[in-house]
C-alpha atoms as a PDB file:
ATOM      1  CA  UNK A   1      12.258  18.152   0.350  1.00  0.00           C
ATOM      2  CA  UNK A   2      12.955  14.316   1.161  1.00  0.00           C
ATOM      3  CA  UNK A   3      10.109  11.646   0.536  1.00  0.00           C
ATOM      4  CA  UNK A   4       9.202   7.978   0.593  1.00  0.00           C
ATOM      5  CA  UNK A   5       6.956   8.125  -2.376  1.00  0.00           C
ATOM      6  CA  UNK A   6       9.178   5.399  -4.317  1.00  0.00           C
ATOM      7  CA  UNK A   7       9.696   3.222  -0.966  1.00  0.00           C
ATOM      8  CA  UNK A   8       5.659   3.549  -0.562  1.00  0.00           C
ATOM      9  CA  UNK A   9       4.821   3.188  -4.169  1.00  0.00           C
ATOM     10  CA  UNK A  10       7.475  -0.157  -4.559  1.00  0.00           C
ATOM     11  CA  UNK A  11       5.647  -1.760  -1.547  1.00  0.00           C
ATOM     12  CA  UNK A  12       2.507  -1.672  -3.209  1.00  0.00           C
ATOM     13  CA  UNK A  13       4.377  -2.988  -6.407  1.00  0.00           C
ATOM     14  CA  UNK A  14       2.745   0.360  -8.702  1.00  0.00           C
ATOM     15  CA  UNK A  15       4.299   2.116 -11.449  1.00  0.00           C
ATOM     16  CA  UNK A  16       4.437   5.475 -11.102  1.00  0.00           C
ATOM     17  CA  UNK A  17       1.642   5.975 -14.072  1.00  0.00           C
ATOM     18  CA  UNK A  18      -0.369   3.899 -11.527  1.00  0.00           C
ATOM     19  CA  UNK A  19       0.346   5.895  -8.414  1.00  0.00           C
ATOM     20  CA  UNK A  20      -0.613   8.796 -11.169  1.00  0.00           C
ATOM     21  CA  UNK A  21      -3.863   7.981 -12.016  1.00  0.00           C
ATOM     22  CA  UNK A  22      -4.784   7.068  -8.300  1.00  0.00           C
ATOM     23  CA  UNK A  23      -3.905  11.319  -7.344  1.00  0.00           C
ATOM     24  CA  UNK A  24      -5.268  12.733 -10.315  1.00  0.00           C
ATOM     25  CA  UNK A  25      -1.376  13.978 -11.496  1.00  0.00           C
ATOM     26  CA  UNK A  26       0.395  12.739 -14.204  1.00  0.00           C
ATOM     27  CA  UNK A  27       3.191  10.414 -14.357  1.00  0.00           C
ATOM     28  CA  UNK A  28       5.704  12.898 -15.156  1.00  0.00           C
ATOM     29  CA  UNK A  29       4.472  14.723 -11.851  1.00  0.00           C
ATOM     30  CA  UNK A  30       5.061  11.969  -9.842  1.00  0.00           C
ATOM     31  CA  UNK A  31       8.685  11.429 -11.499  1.00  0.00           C
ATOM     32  CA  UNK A  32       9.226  14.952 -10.190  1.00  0.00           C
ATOM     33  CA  UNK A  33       8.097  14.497  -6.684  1.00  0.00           C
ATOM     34  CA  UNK A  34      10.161  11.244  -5.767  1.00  0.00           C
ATOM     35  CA  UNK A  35      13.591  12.761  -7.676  1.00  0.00           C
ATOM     36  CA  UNK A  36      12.743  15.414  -5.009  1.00  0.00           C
ATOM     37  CA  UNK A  37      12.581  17.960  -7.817  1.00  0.00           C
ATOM     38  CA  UNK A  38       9.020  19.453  -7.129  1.00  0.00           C
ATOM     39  CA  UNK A  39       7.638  20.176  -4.142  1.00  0.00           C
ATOM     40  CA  UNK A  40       3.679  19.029  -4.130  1.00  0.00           C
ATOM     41  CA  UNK A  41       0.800  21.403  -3.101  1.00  0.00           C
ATOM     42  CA  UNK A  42      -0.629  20.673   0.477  1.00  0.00           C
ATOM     43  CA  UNK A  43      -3.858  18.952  -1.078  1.00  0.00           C
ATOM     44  CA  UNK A  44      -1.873  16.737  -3.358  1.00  0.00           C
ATOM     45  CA  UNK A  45       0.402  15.578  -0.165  1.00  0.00           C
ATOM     46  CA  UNK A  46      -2.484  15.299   1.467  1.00  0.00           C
ATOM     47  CA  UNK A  47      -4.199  13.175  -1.598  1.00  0.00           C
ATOM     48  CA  UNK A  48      -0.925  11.086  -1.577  1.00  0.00           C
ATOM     49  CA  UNK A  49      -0.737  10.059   2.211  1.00  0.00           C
ATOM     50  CA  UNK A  50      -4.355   9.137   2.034  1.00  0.00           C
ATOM     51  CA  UNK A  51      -3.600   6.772  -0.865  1.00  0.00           C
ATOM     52  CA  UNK A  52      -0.515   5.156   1.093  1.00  0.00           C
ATOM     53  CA  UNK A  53      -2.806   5.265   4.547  1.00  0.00           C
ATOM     54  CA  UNK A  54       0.239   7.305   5.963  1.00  0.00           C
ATOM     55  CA  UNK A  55       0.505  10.470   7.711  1.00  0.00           C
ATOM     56  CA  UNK A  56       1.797  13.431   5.441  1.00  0.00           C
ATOM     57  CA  UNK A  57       4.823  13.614   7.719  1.00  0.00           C
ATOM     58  CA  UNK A  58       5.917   9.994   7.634  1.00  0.00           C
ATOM     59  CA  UNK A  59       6.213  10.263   3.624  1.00  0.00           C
ATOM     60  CA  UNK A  60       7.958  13.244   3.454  1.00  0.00           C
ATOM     61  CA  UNK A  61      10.435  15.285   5.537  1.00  0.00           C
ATOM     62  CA  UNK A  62      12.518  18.855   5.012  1.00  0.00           C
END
């Protein structure tokens, strides 16, 4: 699975420990998700396009 999570994260200028603590996940979680090694559960995709104000489909894509 494809994301924007670093694109999203780097226009907001946060660290991914930052973007972390903002979902609830930790930082290693996050590392995961954006080297597109870990697919995230439907809540925290949900949790993360509410954070960027972005639809769950515009940050990530099959």
């Amino acid at each position: 699975m494809k994301n924007k999570i670093k694109v999203f994260r780097a226009d907001k200028d946060w660290s991914q420990q930052e973007l972390a603590d903002a979902v609830g996940v930790s930082r290693q979680t996050i590392n995961a998700i954006e080297q597109g090694k870990y697919a995230p559960s439907l809540p925290l995709a949900l949790t993360l396009a509410k954070t960027f104000q972005t639809s769950v489909e515009e940050l990530f894509a099959l």
